[in-house]
C-alpha atoms as a PDB file:
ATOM      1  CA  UNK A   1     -16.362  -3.084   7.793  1.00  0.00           C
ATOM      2  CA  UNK A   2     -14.216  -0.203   7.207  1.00  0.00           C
ATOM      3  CA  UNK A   3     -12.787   0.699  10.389  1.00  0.00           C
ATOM      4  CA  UNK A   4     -11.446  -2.660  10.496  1.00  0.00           C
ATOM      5  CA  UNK A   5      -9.869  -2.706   6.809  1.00  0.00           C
ATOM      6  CA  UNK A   6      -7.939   0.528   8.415  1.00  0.00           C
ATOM      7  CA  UNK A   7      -6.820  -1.037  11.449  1.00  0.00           C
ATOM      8  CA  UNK A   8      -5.517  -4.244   9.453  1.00  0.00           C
ATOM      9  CA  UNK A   9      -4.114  -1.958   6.571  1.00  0.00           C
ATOM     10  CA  UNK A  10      -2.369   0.271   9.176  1.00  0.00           C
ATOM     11  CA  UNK A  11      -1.390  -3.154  11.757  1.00  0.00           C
ATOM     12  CA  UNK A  12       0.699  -4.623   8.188  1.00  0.00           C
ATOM     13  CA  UNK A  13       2.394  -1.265   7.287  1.00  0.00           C
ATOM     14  CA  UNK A  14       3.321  -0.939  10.996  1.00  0.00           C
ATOM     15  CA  UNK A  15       4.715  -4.042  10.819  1.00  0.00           C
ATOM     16  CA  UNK A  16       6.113  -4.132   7.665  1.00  0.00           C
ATOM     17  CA  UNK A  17       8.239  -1.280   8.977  1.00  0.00           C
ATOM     18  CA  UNK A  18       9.290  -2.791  12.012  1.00  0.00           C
ATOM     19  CA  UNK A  19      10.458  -5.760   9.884  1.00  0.00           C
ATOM     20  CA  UNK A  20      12.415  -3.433   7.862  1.00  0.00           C
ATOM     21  CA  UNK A  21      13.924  -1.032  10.713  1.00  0.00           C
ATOM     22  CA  UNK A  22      15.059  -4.541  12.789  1.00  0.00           C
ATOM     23  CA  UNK A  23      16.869  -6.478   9.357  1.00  0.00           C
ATOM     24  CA  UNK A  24      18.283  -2.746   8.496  1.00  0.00           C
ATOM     25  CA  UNK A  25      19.769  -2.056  11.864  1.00  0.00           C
ATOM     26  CA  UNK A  26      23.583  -2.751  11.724  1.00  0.00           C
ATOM     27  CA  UNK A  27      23.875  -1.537   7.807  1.00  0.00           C
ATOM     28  CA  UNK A  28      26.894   0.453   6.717  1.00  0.00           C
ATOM     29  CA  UNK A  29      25.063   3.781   6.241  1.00  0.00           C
ATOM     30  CA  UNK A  30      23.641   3.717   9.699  1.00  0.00           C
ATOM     31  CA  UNK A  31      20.209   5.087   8.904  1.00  0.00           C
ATOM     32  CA  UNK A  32      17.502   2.423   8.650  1.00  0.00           C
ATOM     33  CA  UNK A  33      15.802   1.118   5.004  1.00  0.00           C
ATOM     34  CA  UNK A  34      12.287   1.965   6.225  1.00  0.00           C
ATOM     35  CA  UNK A  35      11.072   1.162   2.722  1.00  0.00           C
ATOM     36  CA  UNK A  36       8.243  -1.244   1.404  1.00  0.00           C
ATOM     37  CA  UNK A  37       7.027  -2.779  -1.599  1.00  0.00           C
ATOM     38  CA  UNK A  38       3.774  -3.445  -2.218  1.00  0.00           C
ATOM     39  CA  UNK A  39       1.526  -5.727  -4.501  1.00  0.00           C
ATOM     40  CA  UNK A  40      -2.021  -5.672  -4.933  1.00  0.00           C
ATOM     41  CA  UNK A  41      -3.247  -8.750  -6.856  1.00  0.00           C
ATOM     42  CA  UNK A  42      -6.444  -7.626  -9.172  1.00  0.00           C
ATOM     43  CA  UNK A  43      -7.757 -11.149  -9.531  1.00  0.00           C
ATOM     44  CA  UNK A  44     -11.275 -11.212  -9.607  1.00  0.00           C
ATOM     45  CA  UNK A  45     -11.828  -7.855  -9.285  1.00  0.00           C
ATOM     46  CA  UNK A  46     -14.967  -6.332 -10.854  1.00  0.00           C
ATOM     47  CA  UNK A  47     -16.780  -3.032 -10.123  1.00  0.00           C
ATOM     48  CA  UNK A  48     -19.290  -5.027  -8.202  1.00  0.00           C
ATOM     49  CA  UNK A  49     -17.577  -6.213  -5.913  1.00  0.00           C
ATOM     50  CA  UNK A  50     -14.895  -2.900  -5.284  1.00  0.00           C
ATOM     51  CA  UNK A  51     -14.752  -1.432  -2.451  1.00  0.00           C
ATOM     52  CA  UNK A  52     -16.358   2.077  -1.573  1.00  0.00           C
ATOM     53  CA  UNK A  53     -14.889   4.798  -2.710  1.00  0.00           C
ATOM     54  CA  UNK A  54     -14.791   6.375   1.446  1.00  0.00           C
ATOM     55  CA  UNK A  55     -12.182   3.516   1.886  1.00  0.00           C
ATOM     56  CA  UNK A  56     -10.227   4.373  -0.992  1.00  0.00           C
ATOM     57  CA  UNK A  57     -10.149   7.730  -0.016  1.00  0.00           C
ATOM     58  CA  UNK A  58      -9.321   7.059   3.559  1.00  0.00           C
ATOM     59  CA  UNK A  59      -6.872   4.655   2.352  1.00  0.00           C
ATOM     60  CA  UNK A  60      -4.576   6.989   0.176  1.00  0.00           C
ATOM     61  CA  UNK A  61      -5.013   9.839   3.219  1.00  0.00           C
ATOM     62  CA  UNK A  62      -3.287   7.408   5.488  1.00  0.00           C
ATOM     63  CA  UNK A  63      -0.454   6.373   3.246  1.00  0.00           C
ATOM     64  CA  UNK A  64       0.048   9.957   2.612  1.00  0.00           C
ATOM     65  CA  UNK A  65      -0.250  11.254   5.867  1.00  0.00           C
ATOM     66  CA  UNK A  66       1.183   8.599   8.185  1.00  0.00           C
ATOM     67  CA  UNK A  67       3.685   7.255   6.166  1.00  0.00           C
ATOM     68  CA  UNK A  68       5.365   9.390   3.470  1.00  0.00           C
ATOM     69  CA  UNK A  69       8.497   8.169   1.367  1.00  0.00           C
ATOM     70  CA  UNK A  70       8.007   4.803   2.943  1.00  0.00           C
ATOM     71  CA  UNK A  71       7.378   2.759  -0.571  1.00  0.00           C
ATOM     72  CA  UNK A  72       9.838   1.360  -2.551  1.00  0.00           C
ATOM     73  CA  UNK A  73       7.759  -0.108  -5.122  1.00  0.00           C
ATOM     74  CA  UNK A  74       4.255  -0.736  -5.625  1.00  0.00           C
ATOM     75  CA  UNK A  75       3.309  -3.880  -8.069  1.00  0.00           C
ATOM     76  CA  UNK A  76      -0.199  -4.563  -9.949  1.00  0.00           C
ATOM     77  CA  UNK A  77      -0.937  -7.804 -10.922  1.00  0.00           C
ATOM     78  CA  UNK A  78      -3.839  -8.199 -13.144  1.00  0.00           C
ATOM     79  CA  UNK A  79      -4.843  -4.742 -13.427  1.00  0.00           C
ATOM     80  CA  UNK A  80      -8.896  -4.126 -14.881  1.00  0.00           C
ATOM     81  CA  UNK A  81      -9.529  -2.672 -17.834  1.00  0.00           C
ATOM     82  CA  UNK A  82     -10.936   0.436 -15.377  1.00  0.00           C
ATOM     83  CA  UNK A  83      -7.125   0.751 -14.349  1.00  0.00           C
ATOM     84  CA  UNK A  84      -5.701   0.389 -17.877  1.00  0.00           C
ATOM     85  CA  UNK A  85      -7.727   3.388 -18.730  1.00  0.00           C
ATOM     86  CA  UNK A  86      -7.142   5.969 -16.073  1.00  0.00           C
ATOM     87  CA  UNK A  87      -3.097   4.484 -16.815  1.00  0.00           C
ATOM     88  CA  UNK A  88      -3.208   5.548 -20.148  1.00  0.00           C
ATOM     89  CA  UNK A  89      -4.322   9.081 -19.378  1.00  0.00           C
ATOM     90  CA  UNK A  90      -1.838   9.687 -16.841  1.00  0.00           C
END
């Protein structure tokens, strides 16, 4: 359900960041790395089986509003030919 996708998206960026805060800790410039990468994997994606688009939407409103300038990088593996598309416009 979607109120559990949120709670496990937002439990691995929490600790993700904790992860990153504890090995940065002890670094020569003293503030800590807070920074993530991320990789979504696209295998056996299809429109059928995507989530809603509520869950997208609440998904990028978290990253946004909870934690800004936090990624590093952000990998797609297999991206669908609906992503390839909406790439090549931007």
């Amino acid at each position: 359900n979607e109120a559990d996708n949120m709670k496990h998206l937002v439990w691995n960026l929490e600790k993700a960041a904790a992860c990153t805060a504890r090995k940065s800790k002890g670094m020569e410039s003293g503030a800590p790395k807070e920074k993530i990468c991320m990789i979504q994997d696209y295998t056996g994606f299809s429109l059928s089986n995507a989530p809603p688009m509520s869950v997208t939407k609440l998904t990028i409103e978290i990253l946004q509003n909870h934690y800004p300038e936090r990624l590093y990088r952000a990998y797609v593996l297999n991206p669908p030919f609906v992503f390839k598309a909406f790439w090549a416009l931007v």
